[in-house]
N, C-alpha and C. Protein backbone atom coordinates (compact mmCIF):
# COMPACT_ATOMS: atom_id res chain seq x y z
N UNK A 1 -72.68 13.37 51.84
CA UNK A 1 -72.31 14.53 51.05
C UNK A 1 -73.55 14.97 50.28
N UNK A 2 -74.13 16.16 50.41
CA UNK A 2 -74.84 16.67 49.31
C UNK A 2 -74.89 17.23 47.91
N UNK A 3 -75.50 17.14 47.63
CA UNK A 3 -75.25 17.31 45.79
C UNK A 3 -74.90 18.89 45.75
N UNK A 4 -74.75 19.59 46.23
CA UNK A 4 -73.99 21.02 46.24
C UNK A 4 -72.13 20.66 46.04
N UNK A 5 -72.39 20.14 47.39
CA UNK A 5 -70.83 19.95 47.74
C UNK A 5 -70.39 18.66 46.44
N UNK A 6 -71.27 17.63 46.04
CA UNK A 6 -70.65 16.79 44.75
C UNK A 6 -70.51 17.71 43.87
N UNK A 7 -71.51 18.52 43.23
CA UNK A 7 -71.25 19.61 42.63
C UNK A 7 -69.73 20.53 41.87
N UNK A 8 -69.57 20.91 43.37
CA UNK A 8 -68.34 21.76 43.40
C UNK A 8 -67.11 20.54 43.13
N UNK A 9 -67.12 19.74 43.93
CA UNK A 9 -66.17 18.87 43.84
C UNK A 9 -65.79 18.48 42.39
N UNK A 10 -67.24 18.02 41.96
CA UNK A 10 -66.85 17.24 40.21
C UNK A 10 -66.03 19.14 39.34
N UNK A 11 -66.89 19.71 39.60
CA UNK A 11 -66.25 21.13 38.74
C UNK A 11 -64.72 21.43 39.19
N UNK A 12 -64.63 21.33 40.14
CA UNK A 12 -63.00 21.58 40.35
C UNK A 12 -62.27 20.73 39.94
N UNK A 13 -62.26 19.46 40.58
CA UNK A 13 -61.73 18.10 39.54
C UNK A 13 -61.25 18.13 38.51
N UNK A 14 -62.27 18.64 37.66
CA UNK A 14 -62.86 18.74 35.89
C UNK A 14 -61.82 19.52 35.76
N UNK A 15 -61.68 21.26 36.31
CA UNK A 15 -61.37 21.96 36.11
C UNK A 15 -59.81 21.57 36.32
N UNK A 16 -59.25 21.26 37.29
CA UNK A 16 -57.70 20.97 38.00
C UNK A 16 -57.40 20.48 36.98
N UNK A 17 -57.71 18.79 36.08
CA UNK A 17 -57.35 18.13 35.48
C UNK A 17 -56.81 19.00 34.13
N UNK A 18 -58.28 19.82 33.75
CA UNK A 18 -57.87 20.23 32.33
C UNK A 18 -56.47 21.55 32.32
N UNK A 19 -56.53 21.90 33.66
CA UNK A 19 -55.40 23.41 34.11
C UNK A 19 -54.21 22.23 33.84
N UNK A 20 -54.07 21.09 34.68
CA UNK A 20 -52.82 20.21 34.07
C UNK A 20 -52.60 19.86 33.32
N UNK A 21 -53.60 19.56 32.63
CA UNK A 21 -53.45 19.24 31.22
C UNK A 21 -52.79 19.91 29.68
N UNK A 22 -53.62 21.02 30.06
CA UNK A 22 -53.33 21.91 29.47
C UNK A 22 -51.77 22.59 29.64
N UNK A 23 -51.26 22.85 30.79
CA UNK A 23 -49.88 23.31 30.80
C UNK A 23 -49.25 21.94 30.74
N UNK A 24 -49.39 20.61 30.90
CA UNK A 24 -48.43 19.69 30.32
C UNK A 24 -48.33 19.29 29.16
N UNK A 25 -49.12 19.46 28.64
CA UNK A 25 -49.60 19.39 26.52
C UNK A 25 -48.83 20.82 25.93
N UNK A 26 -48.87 21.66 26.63
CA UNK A 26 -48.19 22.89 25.89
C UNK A 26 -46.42 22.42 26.15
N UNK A 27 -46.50 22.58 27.16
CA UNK A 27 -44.61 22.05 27.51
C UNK A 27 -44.43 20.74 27.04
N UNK A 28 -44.99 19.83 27.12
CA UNK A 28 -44.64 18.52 26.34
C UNK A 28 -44.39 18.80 25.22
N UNK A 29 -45.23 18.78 24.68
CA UNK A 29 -45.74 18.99 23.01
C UNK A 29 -45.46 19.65 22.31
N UNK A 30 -45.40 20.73 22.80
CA UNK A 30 -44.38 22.43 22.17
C UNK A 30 -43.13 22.72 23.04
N UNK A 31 -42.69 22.01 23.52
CA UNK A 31 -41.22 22.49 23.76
C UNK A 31 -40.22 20.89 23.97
N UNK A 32 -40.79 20.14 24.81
CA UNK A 32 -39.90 19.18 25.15
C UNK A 32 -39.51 18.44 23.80
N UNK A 33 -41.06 17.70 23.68
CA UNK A 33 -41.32 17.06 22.41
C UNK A 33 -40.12 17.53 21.26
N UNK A 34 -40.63 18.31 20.54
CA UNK A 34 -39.71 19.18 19.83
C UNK A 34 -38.49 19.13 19.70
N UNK A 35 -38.25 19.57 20.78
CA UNK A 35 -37.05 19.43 20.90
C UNK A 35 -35.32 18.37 21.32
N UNK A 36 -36.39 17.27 21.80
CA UNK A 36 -35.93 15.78 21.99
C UNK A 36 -35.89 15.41 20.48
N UNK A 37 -37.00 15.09 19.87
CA UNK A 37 -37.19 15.10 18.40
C UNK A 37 -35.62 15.19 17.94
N UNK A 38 -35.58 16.63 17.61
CA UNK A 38 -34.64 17.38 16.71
C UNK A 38 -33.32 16.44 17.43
N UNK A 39 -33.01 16.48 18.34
CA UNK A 39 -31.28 16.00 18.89
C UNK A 39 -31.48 14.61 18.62
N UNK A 40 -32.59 13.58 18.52
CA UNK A 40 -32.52 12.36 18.00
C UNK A 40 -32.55 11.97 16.71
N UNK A 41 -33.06 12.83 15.96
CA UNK A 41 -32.94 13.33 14.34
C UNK A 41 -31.39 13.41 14.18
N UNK A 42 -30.61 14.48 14.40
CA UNK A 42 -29.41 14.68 14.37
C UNK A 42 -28.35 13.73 14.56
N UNK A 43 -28.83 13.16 15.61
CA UNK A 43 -27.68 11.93 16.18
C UNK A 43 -28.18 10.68 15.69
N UNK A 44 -29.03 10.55 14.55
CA UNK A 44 -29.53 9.01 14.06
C UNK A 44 -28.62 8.25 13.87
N UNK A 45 -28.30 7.19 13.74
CA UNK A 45 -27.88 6.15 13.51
C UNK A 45 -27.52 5.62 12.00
N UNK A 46 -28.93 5.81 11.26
CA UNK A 46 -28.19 5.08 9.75
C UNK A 46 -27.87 5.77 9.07
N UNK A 47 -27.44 7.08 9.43
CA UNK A 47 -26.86 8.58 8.26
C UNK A 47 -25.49 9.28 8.65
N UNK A 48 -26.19 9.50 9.74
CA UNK A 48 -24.72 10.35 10.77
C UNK A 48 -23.72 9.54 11.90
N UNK A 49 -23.80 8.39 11.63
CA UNK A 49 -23.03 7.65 12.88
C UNK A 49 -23.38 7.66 13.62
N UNK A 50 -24.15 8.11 14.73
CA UNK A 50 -24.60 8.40 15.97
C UNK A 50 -25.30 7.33 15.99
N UNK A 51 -26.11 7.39 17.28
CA UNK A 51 -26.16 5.78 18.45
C UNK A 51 -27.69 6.10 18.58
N UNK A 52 -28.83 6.67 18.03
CA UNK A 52 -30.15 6.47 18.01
C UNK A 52 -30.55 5.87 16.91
N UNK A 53 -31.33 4.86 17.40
CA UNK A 53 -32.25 4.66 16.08
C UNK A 53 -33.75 5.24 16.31
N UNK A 54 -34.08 5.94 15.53
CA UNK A 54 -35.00 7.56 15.06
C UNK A 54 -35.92 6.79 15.00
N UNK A 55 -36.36 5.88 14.28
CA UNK A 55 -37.45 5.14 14.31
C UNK A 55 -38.49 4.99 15.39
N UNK A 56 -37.45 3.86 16.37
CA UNK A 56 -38.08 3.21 17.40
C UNK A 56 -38.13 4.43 18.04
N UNK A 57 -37.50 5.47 18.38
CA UNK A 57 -37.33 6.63 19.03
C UNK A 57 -38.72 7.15 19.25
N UNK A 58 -39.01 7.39 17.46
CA UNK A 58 -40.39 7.97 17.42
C UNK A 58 -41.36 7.10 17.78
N UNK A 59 -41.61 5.91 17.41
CA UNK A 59 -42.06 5.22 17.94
C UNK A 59 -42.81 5.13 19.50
N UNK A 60 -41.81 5.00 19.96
CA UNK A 60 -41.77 4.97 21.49
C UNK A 60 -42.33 6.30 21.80
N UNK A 61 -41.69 7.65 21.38
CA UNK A 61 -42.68 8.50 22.30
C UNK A 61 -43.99 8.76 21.52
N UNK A 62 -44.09 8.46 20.71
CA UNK A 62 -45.93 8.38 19.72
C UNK A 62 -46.85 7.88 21.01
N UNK A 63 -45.99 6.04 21.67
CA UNK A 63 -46.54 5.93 22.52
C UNK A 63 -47.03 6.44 24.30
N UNK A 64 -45.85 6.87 24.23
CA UNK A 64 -46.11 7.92 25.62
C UNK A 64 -46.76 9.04 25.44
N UNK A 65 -46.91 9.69 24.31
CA UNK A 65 -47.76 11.02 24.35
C UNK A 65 -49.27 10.18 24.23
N UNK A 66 -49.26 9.34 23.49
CA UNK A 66 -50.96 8.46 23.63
C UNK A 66 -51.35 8.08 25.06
N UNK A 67 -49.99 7.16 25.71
CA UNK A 67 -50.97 7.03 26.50
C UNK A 67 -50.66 8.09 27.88
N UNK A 68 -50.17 9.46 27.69
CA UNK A 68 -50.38 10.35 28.20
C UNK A 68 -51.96 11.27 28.15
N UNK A 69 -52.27 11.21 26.79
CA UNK A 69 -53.69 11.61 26.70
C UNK A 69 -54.57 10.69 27.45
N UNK A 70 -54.64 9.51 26.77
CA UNK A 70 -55.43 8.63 27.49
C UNK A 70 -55.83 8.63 28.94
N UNK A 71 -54.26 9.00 29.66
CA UNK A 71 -54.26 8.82 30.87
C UNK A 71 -55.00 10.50 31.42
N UNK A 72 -54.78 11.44 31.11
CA UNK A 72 -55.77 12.50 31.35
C UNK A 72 -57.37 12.30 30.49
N UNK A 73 -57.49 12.03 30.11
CA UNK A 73 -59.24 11.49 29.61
C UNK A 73 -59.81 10.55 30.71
N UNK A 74 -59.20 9.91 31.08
CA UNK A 74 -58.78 8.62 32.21
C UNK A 74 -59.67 9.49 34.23
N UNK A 75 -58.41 10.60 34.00
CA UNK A 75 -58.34 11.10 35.26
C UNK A 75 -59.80 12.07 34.77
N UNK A 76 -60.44 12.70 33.74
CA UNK A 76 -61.51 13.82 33.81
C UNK A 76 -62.22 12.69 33.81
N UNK A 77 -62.85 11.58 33.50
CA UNK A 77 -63.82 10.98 33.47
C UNK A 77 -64.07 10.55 35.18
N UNK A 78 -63.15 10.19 35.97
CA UNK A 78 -63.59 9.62 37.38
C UNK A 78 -65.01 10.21 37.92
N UNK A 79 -64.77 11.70 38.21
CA UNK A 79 -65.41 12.16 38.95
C UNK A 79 -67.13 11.89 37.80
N UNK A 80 -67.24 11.66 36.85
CA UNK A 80 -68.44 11.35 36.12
C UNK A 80 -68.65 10.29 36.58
N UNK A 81 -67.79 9.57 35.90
CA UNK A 81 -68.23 7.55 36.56
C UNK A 81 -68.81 7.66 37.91
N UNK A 82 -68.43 8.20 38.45
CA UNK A 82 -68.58 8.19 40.02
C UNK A 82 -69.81 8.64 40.18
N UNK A 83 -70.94 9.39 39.59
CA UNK A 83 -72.00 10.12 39.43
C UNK A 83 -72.71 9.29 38.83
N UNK A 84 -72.42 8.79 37.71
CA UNK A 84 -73.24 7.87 37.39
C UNK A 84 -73.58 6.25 37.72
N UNK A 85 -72.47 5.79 38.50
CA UNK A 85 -72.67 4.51 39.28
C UNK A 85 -73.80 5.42 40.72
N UNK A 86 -73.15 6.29 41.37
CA UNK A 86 -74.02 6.45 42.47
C UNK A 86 -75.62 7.29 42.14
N UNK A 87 -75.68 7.13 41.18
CA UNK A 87 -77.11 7.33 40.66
C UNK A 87 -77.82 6.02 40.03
N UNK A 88 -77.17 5.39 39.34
CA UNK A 88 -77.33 3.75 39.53
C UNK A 88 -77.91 3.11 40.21
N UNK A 89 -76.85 3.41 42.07
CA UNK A 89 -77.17 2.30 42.73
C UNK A 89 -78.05 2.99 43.82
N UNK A 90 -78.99 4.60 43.30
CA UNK A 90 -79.56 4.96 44.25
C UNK A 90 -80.78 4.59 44.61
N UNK A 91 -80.96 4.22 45.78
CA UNK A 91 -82.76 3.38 46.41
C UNK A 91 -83.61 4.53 46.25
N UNK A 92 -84.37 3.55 45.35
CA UNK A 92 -86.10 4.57 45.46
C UNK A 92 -86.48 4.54 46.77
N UNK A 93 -87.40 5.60 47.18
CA UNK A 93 -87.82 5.96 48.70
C UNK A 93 -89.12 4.93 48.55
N UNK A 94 -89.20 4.54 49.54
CA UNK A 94 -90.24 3.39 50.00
C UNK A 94 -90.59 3.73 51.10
N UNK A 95 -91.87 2.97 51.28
CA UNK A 95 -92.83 3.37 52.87
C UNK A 95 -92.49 1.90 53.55
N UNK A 96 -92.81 1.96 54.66
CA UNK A 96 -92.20 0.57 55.45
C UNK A 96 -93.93 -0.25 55.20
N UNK A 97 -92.99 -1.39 55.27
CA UNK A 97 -93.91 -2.28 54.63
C UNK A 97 -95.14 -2.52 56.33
N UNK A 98 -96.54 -2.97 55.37
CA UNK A 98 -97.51 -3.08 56.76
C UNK A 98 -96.77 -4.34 57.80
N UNK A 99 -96.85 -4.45 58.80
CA UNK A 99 -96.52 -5.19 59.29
C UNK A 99 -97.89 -6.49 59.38
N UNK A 100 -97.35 -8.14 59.55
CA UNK A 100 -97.98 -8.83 59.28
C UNK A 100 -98.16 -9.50 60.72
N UNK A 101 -99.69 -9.23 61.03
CA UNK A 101 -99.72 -10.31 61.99
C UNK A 101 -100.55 -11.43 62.12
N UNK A 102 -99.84 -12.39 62.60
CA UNK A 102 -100.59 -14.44 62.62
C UNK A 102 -102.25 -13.91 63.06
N UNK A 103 -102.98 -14.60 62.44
CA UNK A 103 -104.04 -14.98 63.24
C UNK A 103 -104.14 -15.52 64.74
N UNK A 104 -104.57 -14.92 65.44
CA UNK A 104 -104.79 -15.45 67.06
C UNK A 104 -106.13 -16.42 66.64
N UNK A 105 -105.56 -17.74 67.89
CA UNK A 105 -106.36 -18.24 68.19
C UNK A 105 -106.18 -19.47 68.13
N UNK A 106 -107.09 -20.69 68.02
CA UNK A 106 -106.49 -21.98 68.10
C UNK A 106 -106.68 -23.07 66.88
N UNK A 107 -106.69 -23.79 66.97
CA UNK A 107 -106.35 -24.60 65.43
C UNK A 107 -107.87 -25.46 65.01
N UNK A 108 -108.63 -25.71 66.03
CA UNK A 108 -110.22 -26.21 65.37
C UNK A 108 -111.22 -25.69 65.32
């Protein structure tokens, strides 16, 4: 592959990730979020009778929206890592070595 075509590849990548990102952080975050919130608020447990406990509730999705970010920071970084290991492990250009040959002839 040539560095044109890595090029394009890492930019689209980059780009795809943050287009998902971006419309799943808006609908998560501003609508779902939100609104899960509010009906587990309502139906708590140590106020209104209801069968959530609000706490762990929040809790728990604190942790899924974390490691929802994480996990998109996760997916934009590949195509970097990947650039920078294969620049890493790239061979300097070398000339072929002289070739070595025995002395001819006999031993006294």
């Amino acid at each position: 592959m040539d560095t044109f075509q890595t090029v394009v590849i890492v930019l689209v990548w980059t780009f795809a990730v943050i287009l998902v990102y971006s419309i799943a952080n808006t609908m998560i975050f501003g609508y779902v979020d939100p609104t899960m919130q509010d009906m587990a608020y309502s139906s708590r447990d140590n106020i209104t009778g209801g069968f959530v406990n609000y706490e762990n509730y929040v809790d728990r999705t604190n942790m899924i929206k974390a490691g929802f970010n994480i996990a998109c920071f996760i997916l934009l970084l590949i195509p970097y890592a990947y650039l920078f290991v294969r620049l890493l492990l790239k061979k300097e250009q070398t000339v072929q070595p002289v070739p070595y040959y025995a002395p001819q002839g006999g031993g006294w």
